[in-house]
Protein backbone atom coordinates (compact mmCIF):
# COMPACT_ATOMS: atom_id res chain seq x y z
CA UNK A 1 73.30 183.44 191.98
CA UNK A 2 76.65 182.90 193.97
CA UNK A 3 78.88 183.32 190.72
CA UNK A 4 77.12 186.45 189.17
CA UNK A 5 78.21 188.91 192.46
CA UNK A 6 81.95 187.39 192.02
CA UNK A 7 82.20 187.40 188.64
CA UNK A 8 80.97 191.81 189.27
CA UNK A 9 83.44 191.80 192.33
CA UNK A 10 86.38 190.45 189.98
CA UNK A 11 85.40 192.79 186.88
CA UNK A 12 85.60 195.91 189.26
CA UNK A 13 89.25 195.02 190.83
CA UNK A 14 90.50 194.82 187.74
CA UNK A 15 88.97 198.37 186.47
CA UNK A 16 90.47 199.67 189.67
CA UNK A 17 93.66 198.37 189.00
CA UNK A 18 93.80 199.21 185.31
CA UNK A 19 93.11 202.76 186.64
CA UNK A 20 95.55 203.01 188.87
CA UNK A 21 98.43 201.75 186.89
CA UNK A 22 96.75 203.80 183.89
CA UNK A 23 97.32 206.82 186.92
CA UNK A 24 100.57 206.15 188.09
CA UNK A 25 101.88 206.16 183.97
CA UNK A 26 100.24 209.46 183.32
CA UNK A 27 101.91 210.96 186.18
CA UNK A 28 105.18 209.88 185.67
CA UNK A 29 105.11 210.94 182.07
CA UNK A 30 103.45 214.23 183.49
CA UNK A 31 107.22 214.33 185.30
C-alpha cells in the first residue's frame, strides 16, 4: 500500500516537469 501512493507521487513530478520544460521550449520558439 506504501509503494502504490509513491510510485503516483513520482509519475506526477515527472508529468509536471515534462510540462514545464515542454512550456519553456514552446515559448522560446514562440520568441
Amino acid at each position: 500500500m506504501s509503494r502504490t501512493p509513491k510510485h503516483i507521487c513520482r509519475q506526477f513530478f515527472r508529468r509536471i516537469v515534462t510540462m514545464l520544460i515542454v512550456t519553456i521550449i514552446i515559448i522560446i520558439n514562440g520568441k
